[in-house]
C-alpha atoms as a PDB file:
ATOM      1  CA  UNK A   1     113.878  87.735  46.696  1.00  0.00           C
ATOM      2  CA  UNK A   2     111.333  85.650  48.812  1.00  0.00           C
ATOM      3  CA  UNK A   3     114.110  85.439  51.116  1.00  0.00           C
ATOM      4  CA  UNK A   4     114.965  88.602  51.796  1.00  0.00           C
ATOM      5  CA  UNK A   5     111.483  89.261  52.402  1.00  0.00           C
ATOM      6  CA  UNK A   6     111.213  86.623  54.958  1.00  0.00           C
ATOM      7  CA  UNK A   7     114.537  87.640  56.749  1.00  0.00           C
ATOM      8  CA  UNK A   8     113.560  91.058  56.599  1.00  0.00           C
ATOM      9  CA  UNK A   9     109.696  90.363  58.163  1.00  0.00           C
ATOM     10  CA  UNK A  10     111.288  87.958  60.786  1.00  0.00           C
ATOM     11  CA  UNK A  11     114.323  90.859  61.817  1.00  0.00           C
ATOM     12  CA  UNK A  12     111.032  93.006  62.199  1.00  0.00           C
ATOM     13  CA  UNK A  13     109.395  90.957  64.414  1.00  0.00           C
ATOM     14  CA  UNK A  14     112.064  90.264  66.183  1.00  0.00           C
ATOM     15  CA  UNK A  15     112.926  94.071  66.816  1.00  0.00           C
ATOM     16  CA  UNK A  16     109.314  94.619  67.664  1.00  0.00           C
ATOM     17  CA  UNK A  17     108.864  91.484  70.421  1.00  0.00           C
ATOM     18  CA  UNK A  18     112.820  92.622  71.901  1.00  0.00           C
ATOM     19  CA  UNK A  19     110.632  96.243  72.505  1.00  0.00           C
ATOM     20  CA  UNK A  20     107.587  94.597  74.295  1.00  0.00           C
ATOM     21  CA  UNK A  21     105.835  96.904  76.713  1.00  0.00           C
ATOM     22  CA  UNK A  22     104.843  95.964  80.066  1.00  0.00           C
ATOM     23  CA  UNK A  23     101.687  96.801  81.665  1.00  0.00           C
ATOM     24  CA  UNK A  24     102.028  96.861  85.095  1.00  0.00           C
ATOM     25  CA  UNK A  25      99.377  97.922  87.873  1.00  0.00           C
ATOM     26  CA  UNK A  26     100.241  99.707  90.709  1.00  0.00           C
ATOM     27  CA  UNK A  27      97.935  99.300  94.018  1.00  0.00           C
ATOM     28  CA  UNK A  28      98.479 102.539  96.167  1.00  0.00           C
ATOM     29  CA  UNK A  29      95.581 103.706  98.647  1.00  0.00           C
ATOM     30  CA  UNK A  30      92.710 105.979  99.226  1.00  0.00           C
ATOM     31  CA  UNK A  31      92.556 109.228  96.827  1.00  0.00           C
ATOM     32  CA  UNK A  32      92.250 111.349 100.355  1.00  0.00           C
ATOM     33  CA  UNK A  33      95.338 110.030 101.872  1.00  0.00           C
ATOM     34  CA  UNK A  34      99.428 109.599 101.076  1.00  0.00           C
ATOM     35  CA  UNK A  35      99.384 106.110  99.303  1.00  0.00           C
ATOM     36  CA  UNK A  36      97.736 107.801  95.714  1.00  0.00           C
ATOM     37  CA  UNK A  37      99.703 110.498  95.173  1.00  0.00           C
ATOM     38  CA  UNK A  38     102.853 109.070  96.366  1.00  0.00           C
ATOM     39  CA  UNK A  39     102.102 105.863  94.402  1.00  0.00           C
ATOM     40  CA  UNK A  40     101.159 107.723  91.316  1.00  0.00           C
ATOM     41  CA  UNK A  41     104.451 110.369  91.228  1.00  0.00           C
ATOM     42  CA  UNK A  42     106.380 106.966  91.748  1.00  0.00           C
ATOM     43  CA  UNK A  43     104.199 105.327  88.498  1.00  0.00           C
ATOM     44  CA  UNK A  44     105.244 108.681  86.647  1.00  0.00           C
ATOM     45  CA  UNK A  45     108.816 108.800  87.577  1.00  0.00           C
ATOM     46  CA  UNK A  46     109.558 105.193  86.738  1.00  0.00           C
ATOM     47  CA  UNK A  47     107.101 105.261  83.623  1.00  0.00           C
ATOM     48  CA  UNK A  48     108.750 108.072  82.507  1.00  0.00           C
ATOM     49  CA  UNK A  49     112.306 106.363  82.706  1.00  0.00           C
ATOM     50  CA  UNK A  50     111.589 104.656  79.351  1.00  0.00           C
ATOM     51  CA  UNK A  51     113.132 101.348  80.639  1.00  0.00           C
ATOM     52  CA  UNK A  52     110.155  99.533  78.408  1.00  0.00           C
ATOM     53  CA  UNK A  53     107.250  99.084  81.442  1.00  0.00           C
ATOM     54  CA  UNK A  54     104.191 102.087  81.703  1.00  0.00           C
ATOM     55  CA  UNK A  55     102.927 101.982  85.773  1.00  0.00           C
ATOM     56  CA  UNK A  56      99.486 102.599  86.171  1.00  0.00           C
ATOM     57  CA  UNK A  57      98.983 103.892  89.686  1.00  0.00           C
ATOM     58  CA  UNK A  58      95.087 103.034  91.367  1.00  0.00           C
ATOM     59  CA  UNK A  59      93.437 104.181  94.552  1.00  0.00           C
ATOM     60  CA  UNK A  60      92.633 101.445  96.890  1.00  0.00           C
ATOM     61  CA  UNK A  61      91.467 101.119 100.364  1.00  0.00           C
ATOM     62  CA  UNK A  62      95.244 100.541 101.040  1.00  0.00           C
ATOM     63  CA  UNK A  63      97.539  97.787 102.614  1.00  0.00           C
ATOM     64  CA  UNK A  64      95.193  94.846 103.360  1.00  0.00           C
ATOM     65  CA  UNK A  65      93.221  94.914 100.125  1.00  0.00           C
ATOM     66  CA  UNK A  66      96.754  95.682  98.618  1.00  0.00           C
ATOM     67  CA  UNK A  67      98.551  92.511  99.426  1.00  0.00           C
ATOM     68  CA  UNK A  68      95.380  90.666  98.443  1.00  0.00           C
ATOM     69  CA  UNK A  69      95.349  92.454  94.514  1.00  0.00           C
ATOM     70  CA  UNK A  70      99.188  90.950  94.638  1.00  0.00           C
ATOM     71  CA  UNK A  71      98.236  87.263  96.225  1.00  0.00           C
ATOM     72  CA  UNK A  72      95.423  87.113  93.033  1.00  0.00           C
ATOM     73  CA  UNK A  73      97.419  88.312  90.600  1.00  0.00           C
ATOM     74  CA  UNK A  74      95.381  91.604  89.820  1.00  0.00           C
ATOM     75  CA  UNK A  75      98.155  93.848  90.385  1.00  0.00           C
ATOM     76  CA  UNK A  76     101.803  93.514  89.954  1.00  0.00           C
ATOM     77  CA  UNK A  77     103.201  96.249  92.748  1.00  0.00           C
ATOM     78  CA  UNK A  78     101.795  97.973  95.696  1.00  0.00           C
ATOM     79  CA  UNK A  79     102.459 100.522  98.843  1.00  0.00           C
ATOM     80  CA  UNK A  80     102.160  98.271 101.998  1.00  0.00           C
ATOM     81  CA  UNK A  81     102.259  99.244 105.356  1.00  0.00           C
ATOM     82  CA  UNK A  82     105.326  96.836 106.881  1.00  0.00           C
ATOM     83  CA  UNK A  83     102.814  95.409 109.392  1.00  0.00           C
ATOM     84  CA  UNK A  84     100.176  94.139 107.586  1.00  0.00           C
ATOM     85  CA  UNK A  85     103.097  93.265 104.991  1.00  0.00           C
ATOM     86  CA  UNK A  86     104.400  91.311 107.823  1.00  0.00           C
ATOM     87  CA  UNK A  87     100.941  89.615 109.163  1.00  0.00           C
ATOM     88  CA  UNK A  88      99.928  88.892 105.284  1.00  0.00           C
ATOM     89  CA  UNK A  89     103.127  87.245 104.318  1.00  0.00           C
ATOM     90  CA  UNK A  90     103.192  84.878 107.712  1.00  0.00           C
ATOM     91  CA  UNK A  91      99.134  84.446 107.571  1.00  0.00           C
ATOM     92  CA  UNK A  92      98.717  86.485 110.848  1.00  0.00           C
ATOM     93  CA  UNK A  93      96.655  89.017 112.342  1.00  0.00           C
ATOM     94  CA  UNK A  94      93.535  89.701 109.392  1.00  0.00           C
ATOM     95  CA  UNK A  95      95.252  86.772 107.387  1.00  0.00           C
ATOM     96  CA  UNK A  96      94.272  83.106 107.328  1.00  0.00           C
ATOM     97  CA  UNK A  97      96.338  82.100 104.724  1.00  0.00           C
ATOM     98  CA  UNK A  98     100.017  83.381 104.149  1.00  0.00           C
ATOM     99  CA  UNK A  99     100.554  85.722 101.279  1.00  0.00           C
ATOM    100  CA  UNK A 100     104.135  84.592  99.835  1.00  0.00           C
ATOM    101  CA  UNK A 101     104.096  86.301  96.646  1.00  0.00           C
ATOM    102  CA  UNK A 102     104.871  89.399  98.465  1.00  0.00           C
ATOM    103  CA  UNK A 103     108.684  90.946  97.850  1.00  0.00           C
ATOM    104  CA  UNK A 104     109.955  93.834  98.984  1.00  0.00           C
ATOM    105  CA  UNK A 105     111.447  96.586  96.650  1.00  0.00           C
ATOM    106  CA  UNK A 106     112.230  99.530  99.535  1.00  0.00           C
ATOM    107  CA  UNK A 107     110.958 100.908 102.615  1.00  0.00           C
ATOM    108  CA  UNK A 108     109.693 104.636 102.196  1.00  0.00           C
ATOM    109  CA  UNK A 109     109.502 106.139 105.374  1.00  0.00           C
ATOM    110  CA  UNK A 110     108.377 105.706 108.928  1.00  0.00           C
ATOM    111  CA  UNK A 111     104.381 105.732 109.979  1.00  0.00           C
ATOM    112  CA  UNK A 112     103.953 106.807 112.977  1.00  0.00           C
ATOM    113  CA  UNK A 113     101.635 105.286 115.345  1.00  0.00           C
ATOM    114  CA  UNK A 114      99.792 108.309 117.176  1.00  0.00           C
ATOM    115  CA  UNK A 115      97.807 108.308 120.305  1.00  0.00           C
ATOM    116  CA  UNK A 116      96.326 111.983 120.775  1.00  0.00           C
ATOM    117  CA  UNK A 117      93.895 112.869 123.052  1.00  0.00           C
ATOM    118  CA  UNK A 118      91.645 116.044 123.668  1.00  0.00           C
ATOM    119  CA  UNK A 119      93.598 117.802 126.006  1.00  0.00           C
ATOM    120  CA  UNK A 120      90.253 117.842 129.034  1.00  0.00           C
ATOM    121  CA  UNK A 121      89.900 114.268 128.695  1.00  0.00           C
ATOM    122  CA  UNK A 122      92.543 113.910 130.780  1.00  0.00           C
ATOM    123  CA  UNK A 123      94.783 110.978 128.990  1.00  0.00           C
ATOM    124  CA  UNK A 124      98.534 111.169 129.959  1.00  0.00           C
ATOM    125  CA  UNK A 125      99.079 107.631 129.540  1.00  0.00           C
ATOM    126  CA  UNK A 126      98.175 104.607 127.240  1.00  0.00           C
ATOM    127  CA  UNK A 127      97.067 103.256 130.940  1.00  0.00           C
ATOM    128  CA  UNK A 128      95.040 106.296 130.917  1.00  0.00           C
ATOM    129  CA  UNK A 129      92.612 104.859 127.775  1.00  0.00           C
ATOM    130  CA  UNK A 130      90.649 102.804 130.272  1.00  0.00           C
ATOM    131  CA  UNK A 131      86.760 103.546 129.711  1.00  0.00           C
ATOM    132  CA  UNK A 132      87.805 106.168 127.226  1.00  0.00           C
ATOM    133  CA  UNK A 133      85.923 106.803 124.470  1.00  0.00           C
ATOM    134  CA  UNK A 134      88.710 106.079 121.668  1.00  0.00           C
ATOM    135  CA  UNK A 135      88.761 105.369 117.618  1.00  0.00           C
ATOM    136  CA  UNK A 136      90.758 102.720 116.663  1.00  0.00           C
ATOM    137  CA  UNK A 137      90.861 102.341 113.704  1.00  0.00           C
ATOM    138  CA  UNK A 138      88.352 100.041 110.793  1.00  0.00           C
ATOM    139  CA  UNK A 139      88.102  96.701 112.556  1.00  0.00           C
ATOM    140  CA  UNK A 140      90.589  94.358 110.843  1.00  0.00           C
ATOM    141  CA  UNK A 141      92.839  96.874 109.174  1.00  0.00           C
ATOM    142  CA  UNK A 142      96.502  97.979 109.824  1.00  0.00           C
ATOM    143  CA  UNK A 143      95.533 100.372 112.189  1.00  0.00           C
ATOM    144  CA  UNK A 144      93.319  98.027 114.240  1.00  0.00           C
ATOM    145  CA  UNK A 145      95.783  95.670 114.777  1.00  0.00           C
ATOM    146  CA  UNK A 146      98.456  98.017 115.870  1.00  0.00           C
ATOM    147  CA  UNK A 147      96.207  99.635 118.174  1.00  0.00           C
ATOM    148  CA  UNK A 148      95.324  95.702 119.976  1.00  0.00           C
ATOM    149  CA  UNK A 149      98.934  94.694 120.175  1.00  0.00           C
ATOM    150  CA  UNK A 150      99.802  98.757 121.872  1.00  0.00           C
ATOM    151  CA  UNK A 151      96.860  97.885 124.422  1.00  0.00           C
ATOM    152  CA  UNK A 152      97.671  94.456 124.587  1.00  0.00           C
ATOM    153  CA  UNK A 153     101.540  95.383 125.703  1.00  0.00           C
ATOM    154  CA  UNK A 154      99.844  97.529 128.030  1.00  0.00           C
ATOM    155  CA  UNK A 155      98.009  94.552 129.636  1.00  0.00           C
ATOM    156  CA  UNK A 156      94.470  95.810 128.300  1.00  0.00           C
ATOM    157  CA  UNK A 157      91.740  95.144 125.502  1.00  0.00           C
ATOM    158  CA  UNK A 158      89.488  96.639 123.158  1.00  0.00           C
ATOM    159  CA  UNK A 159      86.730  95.659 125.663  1.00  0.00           C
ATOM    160  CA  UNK A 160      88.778  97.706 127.929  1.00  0.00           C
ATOM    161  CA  UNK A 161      87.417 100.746 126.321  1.00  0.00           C
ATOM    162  CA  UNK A 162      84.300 102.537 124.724  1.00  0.00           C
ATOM    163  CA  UNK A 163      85.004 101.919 121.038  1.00  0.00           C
ATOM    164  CA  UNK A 164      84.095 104.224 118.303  1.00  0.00           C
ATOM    165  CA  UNK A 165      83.551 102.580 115.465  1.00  0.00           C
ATOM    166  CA  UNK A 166      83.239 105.388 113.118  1.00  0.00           C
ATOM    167  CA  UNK A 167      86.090 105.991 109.957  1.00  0.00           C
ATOM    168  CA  UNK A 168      89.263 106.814 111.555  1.00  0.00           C
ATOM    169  CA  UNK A 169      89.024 109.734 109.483  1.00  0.00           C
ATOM    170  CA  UNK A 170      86.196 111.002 110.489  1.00  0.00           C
ATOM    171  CA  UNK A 171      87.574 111.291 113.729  1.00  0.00           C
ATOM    172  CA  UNK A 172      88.214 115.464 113.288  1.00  0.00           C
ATOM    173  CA  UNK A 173      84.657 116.284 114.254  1.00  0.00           C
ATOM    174  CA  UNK A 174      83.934 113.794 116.893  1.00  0.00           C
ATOM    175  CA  UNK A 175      86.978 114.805 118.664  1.00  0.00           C
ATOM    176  CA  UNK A 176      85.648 119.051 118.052  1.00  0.00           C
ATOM    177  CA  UNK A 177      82.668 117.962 118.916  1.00  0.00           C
ATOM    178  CA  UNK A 178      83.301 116.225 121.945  1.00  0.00           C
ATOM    179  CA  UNK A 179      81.956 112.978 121.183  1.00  0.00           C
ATOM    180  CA  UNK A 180      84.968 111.193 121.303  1.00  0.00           C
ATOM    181  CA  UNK A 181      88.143 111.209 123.966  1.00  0.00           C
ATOM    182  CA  UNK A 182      91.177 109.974 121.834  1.00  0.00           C
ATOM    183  CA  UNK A 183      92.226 108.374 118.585  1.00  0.00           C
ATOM    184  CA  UNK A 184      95.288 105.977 117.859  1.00  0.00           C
ATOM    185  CA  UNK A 185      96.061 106.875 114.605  1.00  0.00           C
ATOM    186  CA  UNK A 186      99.012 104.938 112.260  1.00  0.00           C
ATOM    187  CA  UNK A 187     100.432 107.709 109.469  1.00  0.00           C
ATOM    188  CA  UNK A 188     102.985 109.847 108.181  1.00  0.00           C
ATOM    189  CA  UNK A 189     103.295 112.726 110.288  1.00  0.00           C
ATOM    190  CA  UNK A 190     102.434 115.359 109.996  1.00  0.00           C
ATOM    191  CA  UNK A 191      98.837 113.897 109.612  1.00  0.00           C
ATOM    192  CA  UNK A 192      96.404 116.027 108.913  1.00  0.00           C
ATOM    193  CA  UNK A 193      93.791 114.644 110.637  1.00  0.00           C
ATOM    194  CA  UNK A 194      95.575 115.615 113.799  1.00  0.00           C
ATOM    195  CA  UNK A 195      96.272 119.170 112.660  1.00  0.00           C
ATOM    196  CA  UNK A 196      92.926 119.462 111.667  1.00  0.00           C
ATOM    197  CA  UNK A 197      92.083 118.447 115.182  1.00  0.00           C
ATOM    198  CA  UNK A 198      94.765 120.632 116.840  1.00  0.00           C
ATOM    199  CA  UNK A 199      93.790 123.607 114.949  1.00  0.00           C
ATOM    200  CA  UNK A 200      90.586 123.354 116.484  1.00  0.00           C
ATOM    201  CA  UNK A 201      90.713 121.859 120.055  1.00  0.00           C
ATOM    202  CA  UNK A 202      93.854 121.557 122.356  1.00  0.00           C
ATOM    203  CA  UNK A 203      95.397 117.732 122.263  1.00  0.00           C
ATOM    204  CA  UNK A 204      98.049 115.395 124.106  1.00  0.00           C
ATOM    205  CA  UNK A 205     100.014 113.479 122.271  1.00  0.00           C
ATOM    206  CA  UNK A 206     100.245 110.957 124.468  1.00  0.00           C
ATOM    207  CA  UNK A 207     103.700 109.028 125.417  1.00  0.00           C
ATOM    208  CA  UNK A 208     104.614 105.789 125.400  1.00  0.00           C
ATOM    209  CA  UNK A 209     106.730 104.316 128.106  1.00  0.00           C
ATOM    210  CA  UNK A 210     110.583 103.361 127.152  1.00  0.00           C
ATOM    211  CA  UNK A 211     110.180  99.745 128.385  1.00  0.00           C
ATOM    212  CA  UNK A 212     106.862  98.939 126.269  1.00  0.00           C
ATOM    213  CA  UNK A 213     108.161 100.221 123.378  1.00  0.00           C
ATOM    214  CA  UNK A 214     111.928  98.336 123.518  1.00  0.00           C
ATOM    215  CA  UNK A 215     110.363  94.879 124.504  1.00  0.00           C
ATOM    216  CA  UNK A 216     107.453  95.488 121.372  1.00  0.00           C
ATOM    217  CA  UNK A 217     110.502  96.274 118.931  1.00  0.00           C
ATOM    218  CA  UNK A 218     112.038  92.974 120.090  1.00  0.00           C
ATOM    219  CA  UNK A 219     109.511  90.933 119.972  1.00  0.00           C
ATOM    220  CA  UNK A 220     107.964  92.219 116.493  1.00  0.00           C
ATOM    221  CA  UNK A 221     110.476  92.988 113.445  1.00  0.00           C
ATOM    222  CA  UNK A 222     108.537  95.182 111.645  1.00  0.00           C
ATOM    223  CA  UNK A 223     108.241  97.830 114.010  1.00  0.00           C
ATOM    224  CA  UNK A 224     110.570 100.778 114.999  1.00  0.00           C
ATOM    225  CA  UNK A 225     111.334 103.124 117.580  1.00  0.00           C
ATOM    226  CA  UNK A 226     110.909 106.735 116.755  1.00  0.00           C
ATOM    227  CA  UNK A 227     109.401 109.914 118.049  1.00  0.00           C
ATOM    228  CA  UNK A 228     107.638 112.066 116.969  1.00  0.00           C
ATOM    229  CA  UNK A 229     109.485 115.668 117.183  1.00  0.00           C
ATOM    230  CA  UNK A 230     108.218 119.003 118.927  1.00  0.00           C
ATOM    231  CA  UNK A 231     106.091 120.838 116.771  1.00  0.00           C
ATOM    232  CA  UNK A 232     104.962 118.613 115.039  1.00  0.00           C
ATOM    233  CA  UNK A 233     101.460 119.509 116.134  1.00  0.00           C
ATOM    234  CA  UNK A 234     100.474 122.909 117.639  1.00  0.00           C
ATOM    235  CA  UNK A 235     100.903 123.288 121.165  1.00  0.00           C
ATOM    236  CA  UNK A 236     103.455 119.958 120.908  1.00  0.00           C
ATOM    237  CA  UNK A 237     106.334 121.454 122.582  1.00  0.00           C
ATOM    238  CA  UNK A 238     108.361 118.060 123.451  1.00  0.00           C
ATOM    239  CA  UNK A 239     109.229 115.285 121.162  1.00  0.00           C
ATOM    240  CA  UNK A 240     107.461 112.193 121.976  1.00  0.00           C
ATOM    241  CA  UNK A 241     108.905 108.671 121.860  1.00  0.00           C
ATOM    242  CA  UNK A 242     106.620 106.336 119.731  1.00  0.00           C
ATOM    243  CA  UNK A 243     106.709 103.623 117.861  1.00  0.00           C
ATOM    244  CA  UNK A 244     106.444 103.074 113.624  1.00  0.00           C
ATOM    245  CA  UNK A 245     106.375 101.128 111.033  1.00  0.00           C
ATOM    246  CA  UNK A 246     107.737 101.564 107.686  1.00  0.00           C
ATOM    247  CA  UNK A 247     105.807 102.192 104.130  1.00  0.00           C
ATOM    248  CA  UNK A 248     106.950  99.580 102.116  1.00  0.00           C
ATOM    249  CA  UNK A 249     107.048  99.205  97.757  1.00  0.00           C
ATOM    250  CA  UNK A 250     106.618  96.075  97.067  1.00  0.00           C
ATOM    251  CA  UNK A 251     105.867  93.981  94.255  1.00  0.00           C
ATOM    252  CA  UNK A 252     104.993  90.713  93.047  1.00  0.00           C
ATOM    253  CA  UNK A 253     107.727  87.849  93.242  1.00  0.00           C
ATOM    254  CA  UNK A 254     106.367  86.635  89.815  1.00  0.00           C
ATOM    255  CA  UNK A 255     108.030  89.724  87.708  1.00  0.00           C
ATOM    256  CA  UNK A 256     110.959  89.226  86.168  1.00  0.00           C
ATOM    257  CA  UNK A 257     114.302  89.923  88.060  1.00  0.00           C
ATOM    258  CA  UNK A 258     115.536  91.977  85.398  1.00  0.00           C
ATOM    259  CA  UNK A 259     112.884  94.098  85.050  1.00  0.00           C
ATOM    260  CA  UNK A 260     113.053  94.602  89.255  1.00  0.00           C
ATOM    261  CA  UNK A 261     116.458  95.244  88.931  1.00  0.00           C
ATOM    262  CA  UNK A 262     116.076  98.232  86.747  1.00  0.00           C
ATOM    263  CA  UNK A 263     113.167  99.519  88.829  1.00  0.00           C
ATOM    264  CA  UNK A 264     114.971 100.090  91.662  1.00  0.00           C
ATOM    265  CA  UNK A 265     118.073 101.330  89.765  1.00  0.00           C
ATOM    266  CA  UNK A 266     115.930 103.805  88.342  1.00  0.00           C
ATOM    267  CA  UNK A 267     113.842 104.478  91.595  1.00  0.00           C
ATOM    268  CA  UNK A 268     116.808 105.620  93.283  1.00  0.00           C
ATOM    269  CA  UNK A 269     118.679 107.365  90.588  1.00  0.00           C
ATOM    270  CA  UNK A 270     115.472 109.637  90.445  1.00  0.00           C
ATOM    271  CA  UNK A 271     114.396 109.427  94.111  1.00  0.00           C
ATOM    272  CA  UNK A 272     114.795 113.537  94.212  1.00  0.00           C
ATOM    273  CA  UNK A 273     111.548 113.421  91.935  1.00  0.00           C
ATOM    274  CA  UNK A 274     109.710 112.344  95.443  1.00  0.00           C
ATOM    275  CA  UNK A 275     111.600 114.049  97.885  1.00  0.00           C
ATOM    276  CA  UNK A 276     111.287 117.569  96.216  1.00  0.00           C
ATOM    277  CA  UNK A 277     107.291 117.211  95.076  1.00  0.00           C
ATOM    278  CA  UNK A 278     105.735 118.282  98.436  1.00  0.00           C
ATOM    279  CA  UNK A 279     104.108 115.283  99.713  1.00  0.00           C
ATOM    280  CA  UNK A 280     105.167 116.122 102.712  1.00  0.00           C
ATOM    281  CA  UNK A 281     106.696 112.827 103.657  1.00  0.00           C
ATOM    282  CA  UNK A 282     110.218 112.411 105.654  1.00  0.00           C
ATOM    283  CA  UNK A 283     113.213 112.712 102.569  1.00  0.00           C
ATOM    284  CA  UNK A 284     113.792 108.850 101.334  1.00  0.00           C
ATOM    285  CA  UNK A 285     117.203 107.665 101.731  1.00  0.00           C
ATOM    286  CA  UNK A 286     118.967 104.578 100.277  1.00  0.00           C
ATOM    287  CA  UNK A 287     120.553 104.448 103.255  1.00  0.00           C
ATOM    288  CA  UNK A 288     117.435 103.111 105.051  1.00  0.00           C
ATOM    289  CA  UNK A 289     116.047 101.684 102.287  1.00  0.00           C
ATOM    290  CA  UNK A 290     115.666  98.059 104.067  1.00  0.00           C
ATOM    291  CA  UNK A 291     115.042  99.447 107.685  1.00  0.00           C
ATOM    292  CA  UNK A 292     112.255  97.513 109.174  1.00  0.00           C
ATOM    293  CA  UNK A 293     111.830  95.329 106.064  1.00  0.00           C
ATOM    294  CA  UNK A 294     109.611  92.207 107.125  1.00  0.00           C
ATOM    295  CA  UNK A 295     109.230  90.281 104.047  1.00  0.00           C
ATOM    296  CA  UNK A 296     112.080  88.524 101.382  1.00  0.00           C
ATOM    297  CA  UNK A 297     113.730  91.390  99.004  1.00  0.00           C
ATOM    298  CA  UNK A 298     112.895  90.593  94.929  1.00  0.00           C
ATOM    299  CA  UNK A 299     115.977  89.235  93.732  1.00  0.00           C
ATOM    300  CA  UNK A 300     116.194  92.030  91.459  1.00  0.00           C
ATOM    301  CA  UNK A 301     116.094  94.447  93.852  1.00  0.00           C
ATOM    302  CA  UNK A 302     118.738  92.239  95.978  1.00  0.00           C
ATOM    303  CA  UNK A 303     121.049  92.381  93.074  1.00  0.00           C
ATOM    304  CA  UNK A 304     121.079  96.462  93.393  1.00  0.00           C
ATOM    305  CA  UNK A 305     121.501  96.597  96.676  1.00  0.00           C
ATOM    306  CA  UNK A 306     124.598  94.232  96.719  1.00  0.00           C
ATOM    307  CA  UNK A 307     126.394  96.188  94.163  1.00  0.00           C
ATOM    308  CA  UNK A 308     125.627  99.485  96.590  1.00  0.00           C
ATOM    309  CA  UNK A 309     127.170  97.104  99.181  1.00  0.00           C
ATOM    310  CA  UNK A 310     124.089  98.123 101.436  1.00  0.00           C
ATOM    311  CA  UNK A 311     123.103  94.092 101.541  1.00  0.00           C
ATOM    312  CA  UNK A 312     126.091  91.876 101.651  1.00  0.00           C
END
């Protein structure tokens, strides 16, 4: 009888360690912008898969503290723009050291770096910047650095112009107000800073030329060509050709391949949860679900992909 007792405890445990829950925490961005809410209907589509792993979703200040929580081990995924994804996991830019326990899992959809201008300051170029008065972006973030290497390819500075160094977001009522000539702003668009802005004050959008914007693809893989379309903005009555760079999920290389596998299964088998929840972000496809991807795909996630034949 002792026996059966034991057999019966030990099939028990058994059956109860074979049903282990993960924890997993889920870096997303600021409460105000798209990284929270995206992240946290992503953490309640996949929680609510029941594949054995709950996702808690947490507001950050976004992509460079992001691929830090995942370097220490704090948090096991995140939503990382593919630039600083890029610069973190090949120690450039705001990185000294490279971040290599970065994987991707998907890329979202495209941010679009933005240069708008109040429509009397008289900016119809990048070239045009020069002793502006222009927002950049917080020094050392995403932002920032996209907005050097655009001047840079344009053979200019930051010294070049008259730096605001106020919150990019804060940029709505220095632009109303007058105090400030232009912003370049990386973001989903529609961003509602702008419309906020162009609700209030006409803008430019301001172009970039076709040349700049081939030879910075080339030279950087984690940037795309795109435009942004007419009417996007009011008054916008052209499209504009930009440049992007793709929201990334990512997640740890430490978790199990397995367990990555069935995330992404499960991401895209429910991926109509996102597109239909108004977050007003571009519909997510798997068809471009590695464009612009800058660091090594989770071997988990590989494994999906190769069976969808869209990685051979």
């Amino acid at each position: 009888m002792k026996k059966i007792y034991f057999v019966l405890i030990l099939s028990l445990v058994l059956v109860s360690c074979s049903h282990q829950t993960e924890n997993l925490k889920f870096a997303t961005g600021l409460a105000g912008g798209i990284y929270y809410p995206l992240g946290s209907s992503i953490a309640e589509m996949l929680t609510d898969s029941n594949l054995g792993f709950i996702i808690s979703a947490y507001s950050t200040s976004a992509s460079v503290q992001n691929c830090n929580l995942i370097k220490t081990s704090e948090f096991d995924m995140a939503l990382i723009q593919c630039n600083v994804a890029y610069w973190a996991y090949n120690g450039r830019g705001m990185f000294e050291e490279p971040v290599e326990q970065l994987n991707g899992i998907a890329s979202l959809y495209t941010e679009v770096i933005q240069v708008v201008a109040r429509k009397d300051a008289n900016i119809r170029s990048i070239a045009d910047l020069k002793g502006k008065r222009v927002n950049i972006g917080d020094y050392g973030s995403g932002n920032y650095f996209d907005a050097i290497n655009l001047l840079n390819a344009y053979g200019m500075s930051e010294s070049d112009l008259i730096i605001d160094e106020d919150k990019v977001d804060n940029a709505y009522l220095s632009m109303v107000n007058e105090n400030l000539d232009a912003i370049i702003m990386t973001a989903g668009i529609p961003t509602g800073t702008i419309q906020n802005i162009a609700s209030e004050v006409e803008i430019e959008i301001v172009p970039m030329d076709d040349e700049i914007i081939d030879a910075l693809v080339r030279s950087e893989p984690y940037l795309v060509k795109t435009l942004i379309p007419a009417g996007t903005y009011k008054n916008i009555e052209r499209d504009i050709l930009t440049l992007g760079t793709e929201a990334l999920l990512v997640v740890s290389e430490s978790l199990d391949d397995d367990l990555v596998y069935e995330m992404t299964k499960n991401f895209w088998n429910s991926i109509s949860h996102l597109n239909n929840n108004s977050l007003n972000i571009d519909n997510i496809d798997l068809e471009t679900a590695l464009r612009g991807m800058s660091i090594p795909i989770h071997p988990g996630a590989r494994k999906y992909y190769e069976e969808k034949n869209i990685l051979e």
